[in-house]
Protein backbone atom coordinates (compact mmCIF):
# COMPACT_ATOMS: atom_id res chain seq x y z
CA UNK A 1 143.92 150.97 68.88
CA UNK A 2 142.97 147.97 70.87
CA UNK A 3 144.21 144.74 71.04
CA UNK A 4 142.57 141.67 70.95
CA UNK A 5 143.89 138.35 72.31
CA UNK A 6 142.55 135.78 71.32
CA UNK A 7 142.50 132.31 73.28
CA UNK A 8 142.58 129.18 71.46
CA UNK A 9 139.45 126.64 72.83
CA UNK A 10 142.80 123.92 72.96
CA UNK A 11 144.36 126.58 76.10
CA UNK A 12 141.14 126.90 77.44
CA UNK A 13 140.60 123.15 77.43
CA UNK A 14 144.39 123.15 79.14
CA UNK A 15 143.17 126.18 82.12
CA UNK A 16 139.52 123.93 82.76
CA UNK A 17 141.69 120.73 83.23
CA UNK A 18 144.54 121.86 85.32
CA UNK A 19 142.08 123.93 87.72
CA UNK A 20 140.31 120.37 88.18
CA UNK A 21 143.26 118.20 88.70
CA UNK A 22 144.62 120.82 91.54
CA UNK A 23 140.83 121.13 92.93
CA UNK A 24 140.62 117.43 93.34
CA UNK A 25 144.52 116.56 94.43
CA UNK A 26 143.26 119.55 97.19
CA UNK A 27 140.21 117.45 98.10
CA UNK A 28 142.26 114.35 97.79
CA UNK A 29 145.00 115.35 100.26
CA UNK A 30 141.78 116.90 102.79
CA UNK A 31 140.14 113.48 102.71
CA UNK A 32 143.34 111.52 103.51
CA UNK A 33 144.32 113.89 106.21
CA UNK A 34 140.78 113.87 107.93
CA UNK A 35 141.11 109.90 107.81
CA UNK A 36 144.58 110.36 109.16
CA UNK A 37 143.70 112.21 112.22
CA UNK A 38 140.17 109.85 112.86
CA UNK A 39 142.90 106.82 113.06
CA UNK A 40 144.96 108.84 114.96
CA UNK A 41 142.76 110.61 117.69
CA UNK A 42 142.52 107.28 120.32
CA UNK A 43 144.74 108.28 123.05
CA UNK A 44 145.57 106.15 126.28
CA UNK A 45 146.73 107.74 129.42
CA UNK A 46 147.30 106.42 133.17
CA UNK A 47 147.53 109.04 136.01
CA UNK A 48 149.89 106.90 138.17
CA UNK A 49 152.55 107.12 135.59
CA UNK A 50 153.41 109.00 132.88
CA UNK A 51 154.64 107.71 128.76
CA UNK A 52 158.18 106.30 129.02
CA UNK A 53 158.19 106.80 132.68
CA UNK A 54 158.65 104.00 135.47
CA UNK A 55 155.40 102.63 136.55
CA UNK A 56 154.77 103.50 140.66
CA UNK A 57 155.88 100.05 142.38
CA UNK A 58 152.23 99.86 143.86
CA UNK A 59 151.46 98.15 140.76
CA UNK A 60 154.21 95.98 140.60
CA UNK A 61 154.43 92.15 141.72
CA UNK A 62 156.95 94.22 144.76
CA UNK A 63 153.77 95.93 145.67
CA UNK A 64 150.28 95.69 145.86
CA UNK A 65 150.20 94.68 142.35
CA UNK A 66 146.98 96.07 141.48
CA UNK A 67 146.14 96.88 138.09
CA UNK A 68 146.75 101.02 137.43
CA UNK A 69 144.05 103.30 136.46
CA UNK A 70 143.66 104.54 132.53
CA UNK A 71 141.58 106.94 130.35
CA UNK A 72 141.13 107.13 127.02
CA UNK A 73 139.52 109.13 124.32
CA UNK A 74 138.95 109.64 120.67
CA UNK A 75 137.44 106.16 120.06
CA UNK A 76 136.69 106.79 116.45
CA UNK A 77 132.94 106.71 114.97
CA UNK A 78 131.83 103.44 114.65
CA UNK A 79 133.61 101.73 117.65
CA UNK A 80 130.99 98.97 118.80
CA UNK A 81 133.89 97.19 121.76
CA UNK A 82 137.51 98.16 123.28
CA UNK A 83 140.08 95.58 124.21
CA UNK A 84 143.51 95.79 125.92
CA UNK A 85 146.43 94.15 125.76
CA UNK A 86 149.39 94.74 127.93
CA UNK A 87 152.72 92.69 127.51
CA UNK A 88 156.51 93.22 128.50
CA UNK A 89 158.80 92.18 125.37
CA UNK A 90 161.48 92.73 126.83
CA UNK A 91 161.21 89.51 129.37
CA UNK A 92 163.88 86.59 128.60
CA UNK A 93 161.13 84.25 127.22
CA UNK A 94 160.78 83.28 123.30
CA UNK A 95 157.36 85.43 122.92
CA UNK A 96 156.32 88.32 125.14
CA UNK A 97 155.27 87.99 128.61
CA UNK A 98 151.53 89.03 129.04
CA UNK A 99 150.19 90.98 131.89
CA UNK A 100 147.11 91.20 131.09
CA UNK A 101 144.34 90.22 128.73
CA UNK A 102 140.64 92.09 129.15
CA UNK A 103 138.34 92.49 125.99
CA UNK A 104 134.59 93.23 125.25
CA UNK A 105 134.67 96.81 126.99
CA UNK A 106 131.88 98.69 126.11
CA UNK A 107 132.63 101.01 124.04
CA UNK A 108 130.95 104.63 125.89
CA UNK A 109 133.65 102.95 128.79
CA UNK A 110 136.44 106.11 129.10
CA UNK A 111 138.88 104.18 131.04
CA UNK A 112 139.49 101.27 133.48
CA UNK A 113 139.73 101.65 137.40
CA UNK A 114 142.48 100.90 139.42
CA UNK A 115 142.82 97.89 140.88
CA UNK A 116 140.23 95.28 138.39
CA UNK A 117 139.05 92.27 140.44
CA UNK A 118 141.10 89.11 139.52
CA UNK A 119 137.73 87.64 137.78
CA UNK A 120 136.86 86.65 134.10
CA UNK A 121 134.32 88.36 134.70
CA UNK A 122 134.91 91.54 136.70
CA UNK A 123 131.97 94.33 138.24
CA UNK A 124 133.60 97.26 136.20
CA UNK A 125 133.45 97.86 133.73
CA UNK A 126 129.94 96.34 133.64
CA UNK A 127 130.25 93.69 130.56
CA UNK A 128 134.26 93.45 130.08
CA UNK A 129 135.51 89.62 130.41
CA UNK A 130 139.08 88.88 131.12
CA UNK A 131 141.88 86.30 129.80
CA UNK A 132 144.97 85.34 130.54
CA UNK A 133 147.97 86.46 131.27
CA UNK A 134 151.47 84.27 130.77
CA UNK A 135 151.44 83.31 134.69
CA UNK A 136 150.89 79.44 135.60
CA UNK A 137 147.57 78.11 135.66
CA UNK A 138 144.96 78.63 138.47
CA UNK A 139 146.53 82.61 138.72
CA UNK A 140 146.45 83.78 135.45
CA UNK A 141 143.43 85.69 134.81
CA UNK A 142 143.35 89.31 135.10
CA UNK A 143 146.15 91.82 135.66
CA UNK A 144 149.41 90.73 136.71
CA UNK A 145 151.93 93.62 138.02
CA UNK A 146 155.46 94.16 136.01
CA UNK A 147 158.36 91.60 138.38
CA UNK A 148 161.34 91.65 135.73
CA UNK A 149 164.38 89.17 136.88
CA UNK A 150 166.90 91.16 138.80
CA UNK A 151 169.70 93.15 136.91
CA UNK A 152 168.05 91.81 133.90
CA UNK A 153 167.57 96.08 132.86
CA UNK A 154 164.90 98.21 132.00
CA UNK A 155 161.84 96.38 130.79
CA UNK A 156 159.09 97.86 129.25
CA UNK A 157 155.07 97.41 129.41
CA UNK A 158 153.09 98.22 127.03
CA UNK A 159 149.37 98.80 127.30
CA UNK A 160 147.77 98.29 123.59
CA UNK A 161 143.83 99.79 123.81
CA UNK A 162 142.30 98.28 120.62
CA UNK A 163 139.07 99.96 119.00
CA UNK A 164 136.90 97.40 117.48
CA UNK A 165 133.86 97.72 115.16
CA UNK A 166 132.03 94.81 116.18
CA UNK A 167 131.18 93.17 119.64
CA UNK A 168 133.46 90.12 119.63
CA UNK A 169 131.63 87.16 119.65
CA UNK A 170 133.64 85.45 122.71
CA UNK A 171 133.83 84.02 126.17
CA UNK A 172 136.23 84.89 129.33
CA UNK A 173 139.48 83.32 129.17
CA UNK A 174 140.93 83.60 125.93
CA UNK A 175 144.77 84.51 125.92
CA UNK A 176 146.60 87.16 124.35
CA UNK A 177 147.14 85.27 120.85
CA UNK A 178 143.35 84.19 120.35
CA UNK A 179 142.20 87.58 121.27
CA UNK A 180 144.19 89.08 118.87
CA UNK A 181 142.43 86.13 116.15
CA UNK A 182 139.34 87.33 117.18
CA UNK A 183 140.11 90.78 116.90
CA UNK A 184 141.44 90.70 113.32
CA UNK A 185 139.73 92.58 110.38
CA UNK A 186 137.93 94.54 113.11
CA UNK A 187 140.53 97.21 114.54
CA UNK A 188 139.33 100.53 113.55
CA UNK A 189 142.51 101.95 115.77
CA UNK A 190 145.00 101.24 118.52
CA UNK A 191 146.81 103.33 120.85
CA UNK A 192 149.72 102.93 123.42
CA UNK A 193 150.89 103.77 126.28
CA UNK A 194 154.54 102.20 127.65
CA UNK A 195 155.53 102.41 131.22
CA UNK A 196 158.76 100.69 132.60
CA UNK A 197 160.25 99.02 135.57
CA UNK A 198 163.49 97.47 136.51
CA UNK A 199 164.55 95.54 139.46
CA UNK A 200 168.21 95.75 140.67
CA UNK A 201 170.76 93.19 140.84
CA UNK A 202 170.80 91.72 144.32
């Protein structure tokens, strides 16, 4: 004898509409992860010091205090600019102190050199224009080396690489907080890379 079951068109409705909701929660969760990792791919490195690691004292204000060499990657589809931003929080002064201010990098630039001319408007990268940094007037434009008070600890530096999608509409000279106005509404993604430095007590 056989046996016929027999399906009501209510549990088929039921099967049809749970398949969807776990095929799209699927495609739902793929989308958000592949936007995830496109926000997530810009990477900054330096080879003269490593993440969380002391920065060499060449490019200190105790040394030569030339600005250190970086590479990046990953700038995400779309990127039109890079900027950068490096600052020390950690310095006994109400906001952070700023080492240095550079914006309007093209954006097929993979890194900065070492050692970028004191200029607004350096030779490389071809393009990039400079701002300032937190030191007085007439030598505050371009990169200034970490020089923490003595015995004040460990500071840290941090070098913020901004991807932008849209060439800012600027001149040389701006500091870090107009940069960052400038630079609002168009930061497709940031990455950092923190180096530190301490002076002893004398």
């Amino acid at each position: 004898m056989t046996i016929t079951k027999i399906v009501s068109p209510r549990v088929k409705l039921f099967s049809v509409g749970f398949l969807f909701l776990v095929a799209m929660l699927v495609g739902m969760a793929s989308y958000c992860l592949a936007e995830g990792e496109k926000k997530m791919t810009l990477a900054i490195t330096s080879s003269a010091f490593v993440q969380g690691h002391p920065i060499p004292k060449k490019y200190t204000g105790e040394g030569a205090d030339v600005s250190p060499p970086l590479a990046w990657s990953g700038a995400p589809e779309g990127t039109k600019e890079l900027a950068l931003i490096c600052d020390d929080p950690d310095a006994p002064t109400t906001e952070p102190w700023v080492h240095w201010v550079i914006y309007k990098i093209p954006a097929a630039t993979k890194g900065l050199p070492e050692g970028v001319a004191r200029k607004t408007k350096p030779k490389e990268p071809v393009g990039a224009l400079q701002g300032k940094n937190s030191w007085p007037a007439g030598d505050n434009i371009g990169y200034r080396g970490p020089m923490p008070p003595p015995g004040h600890g460990v500071h840290h530096y941090y070098f913020k690489l901004y991807a932008l999608d849209a060439p800012l509409d600027v001149e040389a000279g701006l500091d870090k907080k107009a940069s960052l106005e400038k630079m609002r509404d168009h930061v497709l993604a940031e990455s950092v890379l923190m180096g530190t430095y301490e002076r002893p007590a004398k």
